[in-house]
N, C-alpha and C. Protein backbone atom coordinates (compact mmCIF):
# COMPACT_ATOMS: atom_id res chain seq x y z
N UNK A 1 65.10 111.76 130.26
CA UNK A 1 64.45 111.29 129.05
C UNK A 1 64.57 109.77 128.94
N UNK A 2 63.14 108.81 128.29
CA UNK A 2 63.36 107.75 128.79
C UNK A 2 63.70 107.02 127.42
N UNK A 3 64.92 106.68 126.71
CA UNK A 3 65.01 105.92 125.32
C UNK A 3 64.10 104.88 124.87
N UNK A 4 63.68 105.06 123.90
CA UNK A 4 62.67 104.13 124.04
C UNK A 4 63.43 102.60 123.59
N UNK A 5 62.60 101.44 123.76
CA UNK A 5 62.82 100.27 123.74
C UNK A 5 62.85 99.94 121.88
N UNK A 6 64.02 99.07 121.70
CA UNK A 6 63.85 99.12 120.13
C UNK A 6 64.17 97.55 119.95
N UNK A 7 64.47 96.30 121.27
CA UNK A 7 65.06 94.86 120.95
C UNK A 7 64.46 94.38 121.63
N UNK A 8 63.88 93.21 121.51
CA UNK A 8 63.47 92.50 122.57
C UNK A 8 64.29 91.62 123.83
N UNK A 9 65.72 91.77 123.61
CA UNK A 9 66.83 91.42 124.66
C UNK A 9 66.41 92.78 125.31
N UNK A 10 66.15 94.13 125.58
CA UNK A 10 66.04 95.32 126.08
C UNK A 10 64.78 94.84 127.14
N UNK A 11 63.84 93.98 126.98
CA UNK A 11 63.00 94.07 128.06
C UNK A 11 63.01 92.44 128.56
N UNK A 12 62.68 92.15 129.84
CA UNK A 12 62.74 90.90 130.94
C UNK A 12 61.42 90.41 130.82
N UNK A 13 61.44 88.85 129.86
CA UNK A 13 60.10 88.72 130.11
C UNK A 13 60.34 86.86 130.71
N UNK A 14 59.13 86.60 131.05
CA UNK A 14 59.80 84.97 131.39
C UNK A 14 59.66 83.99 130.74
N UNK A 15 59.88 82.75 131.38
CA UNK A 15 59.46 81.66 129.68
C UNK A 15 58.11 81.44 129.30
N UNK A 16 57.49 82.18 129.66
CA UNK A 16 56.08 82.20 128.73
C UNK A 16 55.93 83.61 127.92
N UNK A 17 56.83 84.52 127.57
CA UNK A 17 57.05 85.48 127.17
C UNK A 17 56.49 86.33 127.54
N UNK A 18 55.82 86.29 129.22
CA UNK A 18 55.06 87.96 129.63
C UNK A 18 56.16 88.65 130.33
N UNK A 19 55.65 89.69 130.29
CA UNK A 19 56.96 90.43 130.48
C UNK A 19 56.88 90.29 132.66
N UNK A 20 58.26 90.34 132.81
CA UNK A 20 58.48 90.32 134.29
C UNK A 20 58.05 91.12 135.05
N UNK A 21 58.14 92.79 134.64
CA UNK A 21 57.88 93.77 135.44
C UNK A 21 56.94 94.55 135.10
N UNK A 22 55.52 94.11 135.43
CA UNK A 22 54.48 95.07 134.40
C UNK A 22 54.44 96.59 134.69
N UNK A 23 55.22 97.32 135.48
CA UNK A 23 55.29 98.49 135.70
C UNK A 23 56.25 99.22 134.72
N UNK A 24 57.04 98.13 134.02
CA UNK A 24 57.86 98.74 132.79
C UNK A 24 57.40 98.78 131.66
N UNK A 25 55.85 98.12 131.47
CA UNK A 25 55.28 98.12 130.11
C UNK A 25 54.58 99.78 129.55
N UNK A 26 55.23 99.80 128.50
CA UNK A 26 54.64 101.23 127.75
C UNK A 26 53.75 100.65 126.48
N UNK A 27 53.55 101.80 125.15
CA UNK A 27 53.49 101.56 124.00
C UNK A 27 54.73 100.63 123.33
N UNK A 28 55.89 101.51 123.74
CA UNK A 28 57.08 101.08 122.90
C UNK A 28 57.23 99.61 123.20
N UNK A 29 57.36 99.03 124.37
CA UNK A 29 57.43 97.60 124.77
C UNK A 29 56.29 96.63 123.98
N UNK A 30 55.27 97.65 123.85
CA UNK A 30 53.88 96.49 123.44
C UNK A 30 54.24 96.36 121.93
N UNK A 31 54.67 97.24 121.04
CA UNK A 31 55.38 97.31 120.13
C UNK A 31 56.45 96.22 119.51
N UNK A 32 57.37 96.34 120.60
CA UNK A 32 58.02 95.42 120.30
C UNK A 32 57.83 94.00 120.66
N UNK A 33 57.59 93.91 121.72
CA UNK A 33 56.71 92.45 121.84
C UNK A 33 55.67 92.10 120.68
N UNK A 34 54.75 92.74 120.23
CA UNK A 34 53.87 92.13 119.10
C UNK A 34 55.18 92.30 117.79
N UNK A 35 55.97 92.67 117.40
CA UNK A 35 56.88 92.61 116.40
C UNK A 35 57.39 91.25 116.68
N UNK A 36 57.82 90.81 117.81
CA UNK A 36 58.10 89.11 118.29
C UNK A 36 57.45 88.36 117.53
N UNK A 37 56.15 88.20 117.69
CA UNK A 37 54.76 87.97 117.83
C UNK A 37 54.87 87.55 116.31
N UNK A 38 55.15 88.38 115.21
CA UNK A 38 54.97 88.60 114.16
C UNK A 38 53.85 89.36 113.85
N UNK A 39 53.44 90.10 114.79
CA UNK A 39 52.01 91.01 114.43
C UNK A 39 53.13 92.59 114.00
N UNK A 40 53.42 93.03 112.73
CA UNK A 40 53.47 93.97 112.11
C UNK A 40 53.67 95.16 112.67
N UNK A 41 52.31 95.30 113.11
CA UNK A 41 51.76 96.99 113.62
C UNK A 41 50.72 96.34 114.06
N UNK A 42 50.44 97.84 115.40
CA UNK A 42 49.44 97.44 116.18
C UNK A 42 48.43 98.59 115.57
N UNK A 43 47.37 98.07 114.79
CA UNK A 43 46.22 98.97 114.58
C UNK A 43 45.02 99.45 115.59
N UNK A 44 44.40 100.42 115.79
CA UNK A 44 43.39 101.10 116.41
C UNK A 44 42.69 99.67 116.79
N UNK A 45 42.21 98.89 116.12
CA UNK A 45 41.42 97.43 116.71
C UNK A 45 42.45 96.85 117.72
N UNK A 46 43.64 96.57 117.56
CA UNK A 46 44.66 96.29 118.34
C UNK A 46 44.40 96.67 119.57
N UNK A 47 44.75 98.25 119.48
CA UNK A 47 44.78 99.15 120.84
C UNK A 47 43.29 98.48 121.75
N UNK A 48 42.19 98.51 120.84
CA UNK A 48 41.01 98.35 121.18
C UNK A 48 40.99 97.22 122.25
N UNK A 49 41.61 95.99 121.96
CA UNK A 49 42.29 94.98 122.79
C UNK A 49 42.58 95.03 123.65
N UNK A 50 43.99 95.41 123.41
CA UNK A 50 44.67 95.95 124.70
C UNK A 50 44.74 96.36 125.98
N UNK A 51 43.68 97.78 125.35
CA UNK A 51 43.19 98.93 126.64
C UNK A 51 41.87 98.05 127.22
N UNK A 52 41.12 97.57 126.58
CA UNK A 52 40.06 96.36 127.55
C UNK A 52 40.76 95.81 128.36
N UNK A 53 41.86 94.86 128.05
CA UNK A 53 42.81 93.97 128.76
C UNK A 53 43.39 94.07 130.31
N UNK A 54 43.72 95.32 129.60
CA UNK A 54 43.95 96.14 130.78
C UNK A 54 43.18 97.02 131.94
N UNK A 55 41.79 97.64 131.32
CA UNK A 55 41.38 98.21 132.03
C UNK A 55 40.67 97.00 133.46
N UNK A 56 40.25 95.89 132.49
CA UNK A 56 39.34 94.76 133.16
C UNK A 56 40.42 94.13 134.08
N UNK A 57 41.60 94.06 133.86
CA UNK A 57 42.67 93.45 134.90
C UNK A 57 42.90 94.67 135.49
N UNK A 58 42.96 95.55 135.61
CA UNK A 58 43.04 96.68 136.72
C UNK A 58 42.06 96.78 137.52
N UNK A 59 40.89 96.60 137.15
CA UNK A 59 39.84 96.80 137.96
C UNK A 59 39.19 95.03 138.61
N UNK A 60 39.55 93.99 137.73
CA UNK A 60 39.36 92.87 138.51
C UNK A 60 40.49 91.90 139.06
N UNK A 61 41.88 92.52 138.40
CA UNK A 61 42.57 91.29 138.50
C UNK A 61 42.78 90.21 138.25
N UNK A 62 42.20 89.82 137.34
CA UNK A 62 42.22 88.38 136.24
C UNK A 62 42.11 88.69 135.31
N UNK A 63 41.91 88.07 134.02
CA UNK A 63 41.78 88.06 132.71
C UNK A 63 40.49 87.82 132.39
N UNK A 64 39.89 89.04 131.13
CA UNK A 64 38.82 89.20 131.11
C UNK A 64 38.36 87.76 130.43
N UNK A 65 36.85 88.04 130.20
CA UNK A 65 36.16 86.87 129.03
C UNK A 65 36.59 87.61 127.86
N UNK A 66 36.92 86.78 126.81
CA UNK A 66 37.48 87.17 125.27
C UNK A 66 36.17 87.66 125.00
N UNK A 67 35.15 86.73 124.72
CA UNK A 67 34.12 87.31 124.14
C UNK A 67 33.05 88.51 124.62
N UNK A 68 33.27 88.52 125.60
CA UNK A 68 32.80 90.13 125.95
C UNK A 68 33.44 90.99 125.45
N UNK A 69 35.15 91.32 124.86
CA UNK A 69 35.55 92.24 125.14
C UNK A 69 35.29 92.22 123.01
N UNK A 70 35.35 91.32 122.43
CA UNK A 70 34.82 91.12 121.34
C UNK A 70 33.33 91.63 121.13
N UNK A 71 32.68 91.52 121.76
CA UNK A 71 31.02 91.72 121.97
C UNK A 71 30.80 93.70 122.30
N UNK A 72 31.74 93.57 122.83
CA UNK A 72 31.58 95.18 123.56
C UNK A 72 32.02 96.17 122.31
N UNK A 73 32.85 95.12 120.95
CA UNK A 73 33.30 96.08 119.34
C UNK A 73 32.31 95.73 118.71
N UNK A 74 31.36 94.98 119.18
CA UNK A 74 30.58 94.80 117.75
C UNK A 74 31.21 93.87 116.41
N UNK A 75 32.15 92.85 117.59
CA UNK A 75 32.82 91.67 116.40
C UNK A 75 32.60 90.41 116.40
N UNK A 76 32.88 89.39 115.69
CA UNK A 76 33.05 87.67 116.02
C UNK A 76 33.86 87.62 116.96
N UNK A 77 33.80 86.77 117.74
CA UNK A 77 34.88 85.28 118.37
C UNK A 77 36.27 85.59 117.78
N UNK A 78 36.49 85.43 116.89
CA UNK A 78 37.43 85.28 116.40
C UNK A 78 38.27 86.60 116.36
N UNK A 79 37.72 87.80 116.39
CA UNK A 79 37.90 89.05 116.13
C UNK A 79 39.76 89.01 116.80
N UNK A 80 39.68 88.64 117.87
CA UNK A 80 40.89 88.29 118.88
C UNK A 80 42.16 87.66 118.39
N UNK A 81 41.49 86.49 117.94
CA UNK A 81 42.86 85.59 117.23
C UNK A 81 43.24 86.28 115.63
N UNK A 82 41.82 86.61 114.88
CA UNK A 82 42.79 87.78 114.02
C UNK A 82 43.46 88.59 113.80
N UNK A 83 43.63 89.32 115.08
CA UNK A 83 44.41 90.35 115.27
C UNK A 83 45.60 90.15 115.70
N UNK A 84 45.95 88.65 117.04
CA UNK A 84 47.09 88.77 117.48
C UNK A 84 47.38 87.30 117.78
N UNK A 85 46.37 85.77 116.93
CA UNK A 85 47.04 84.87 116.53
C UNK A 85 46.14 83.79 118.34
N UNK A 86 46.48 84.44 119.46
CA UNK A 86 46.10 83.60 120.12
C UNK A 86 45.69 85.12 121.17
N UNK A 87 44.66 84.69 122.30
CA UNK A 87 44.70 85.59 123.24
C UNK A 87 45.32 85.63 123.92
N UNK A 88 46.28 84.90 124.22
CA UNK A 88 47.74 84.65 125.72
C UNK A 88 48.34 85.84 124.62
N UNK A 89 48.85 85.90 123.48
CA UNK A 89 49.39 86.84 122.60
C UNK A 89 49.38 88.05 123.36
N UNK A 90 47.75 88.40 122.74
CA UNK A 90 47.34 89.81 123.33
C UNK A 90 47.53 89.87 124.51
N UNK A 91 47.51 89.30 125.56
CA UNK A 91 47.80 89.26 127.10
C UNK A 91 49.20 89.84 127.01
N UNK A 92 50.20 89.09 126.54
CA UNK A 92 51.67 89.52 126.52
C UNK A 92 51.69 90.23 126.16
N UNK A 93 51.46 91.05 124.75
CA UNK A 93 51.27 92.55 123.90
C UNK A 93 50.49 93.54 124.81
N UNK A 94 49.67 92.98 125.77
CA UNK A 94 49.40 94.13 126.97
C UNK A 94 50.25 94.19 128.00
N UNK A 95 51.21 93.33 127.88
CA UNK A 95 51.99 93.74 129.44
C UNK A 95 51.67 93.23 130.32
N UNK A 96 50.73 92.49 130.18
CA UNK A 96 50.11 91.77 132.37
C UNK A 96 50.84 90.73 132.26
N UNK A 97 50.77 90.37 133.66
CA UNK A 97 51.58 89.64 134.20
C UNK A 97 51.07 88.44 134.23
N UNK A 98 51.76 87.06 134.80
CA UNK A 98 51.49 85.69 134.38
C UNK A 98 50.15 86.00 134.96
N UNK A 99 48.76 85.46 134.00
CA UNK A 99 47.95 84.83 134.92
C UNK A 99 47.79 83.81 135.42
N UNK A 100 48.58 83.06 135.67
CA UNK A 100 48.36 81.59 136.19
C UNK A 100 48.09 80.27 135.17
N UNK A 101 48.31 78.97 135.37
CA UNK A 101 48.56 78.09 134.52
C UNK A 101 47.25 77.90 133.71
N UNK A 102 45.48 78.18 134.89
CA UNK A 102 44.67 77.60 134.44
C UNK A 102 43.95 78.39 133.16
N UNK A 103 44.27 80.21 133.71
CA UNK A 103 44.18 80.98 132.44
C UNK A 103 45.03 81.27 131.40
N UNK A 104 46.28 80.33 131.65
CA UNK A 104 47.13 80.81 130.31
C UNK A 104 46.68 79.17 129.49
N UNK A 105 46.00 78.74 129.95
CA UNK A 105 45.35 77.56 129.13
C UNK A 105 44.31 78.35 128.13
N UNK A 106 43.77 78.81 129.19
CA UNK A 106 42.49 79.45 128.83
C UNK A 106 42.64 80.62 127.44
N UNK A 107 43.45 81.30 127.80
CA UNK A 107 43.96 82.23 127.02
C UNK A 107 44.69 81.66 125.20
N UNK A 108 44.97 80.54 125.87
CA UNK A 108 45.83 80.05 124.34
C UNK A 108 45.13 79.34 123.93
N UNK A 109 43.82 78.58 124.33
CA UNK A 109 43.17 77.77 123.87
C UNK A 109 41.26 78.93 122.89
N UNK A 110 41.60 80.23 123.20
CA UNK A 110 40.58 80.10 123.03
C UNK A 110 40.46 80.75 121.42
């Protein structure tokens, strides 16, 4: 049985706060990382995030365009940073791993 994660000393992330080992990321981790974050709770729009985040870095390996994955809910631009403040955020609250300097620009700037 696997305890779930309840501190953020409990998971390894690096100094940009993504987590080290993306094969250890669950719900419970994304959880607590957006509690870091100061994001509350992760609502159904949240998840909505997320699981894009992820599916588009599984299948391409980089980090998607924000605004497609905004475009694909039927939201603003902004839809992103309301929910989780910056998109490098949501990147970390998904668990992937560093993308590199030029998209974690990209990611925090947009």
């Amino acid at each position: 049985m696997v305890t779930p994660v309840k501190a953020l000393n409990e998971i390894q992330l690096d100094e940009y706060g993504l987590l080290k080992n993306t094969q250890d990321w669950n719900h419970d981790i994304a959880l607590v990382i957006a509690r870091d974050l100061d994001i509350k709770i992760l609502t159904t729009d949240h998840w909505k995030v997320i699981d894009a985040m992820r599916k588009h870095y599984n299948v391409f390996g980089v980090a998607p365009a924000i605004h497609n994955i905004c475009h694909a809910n039927h939201k603003s631009e902004e839809w992103v940073h309301e929910l989780f403040g910056t998109c490098l955020n949501a990147w970390r609250v998904a668990g992937l791993p560093d993308p590199g300097e030029e998209a974690k620009t990209y990611l925090n700037d947009m």
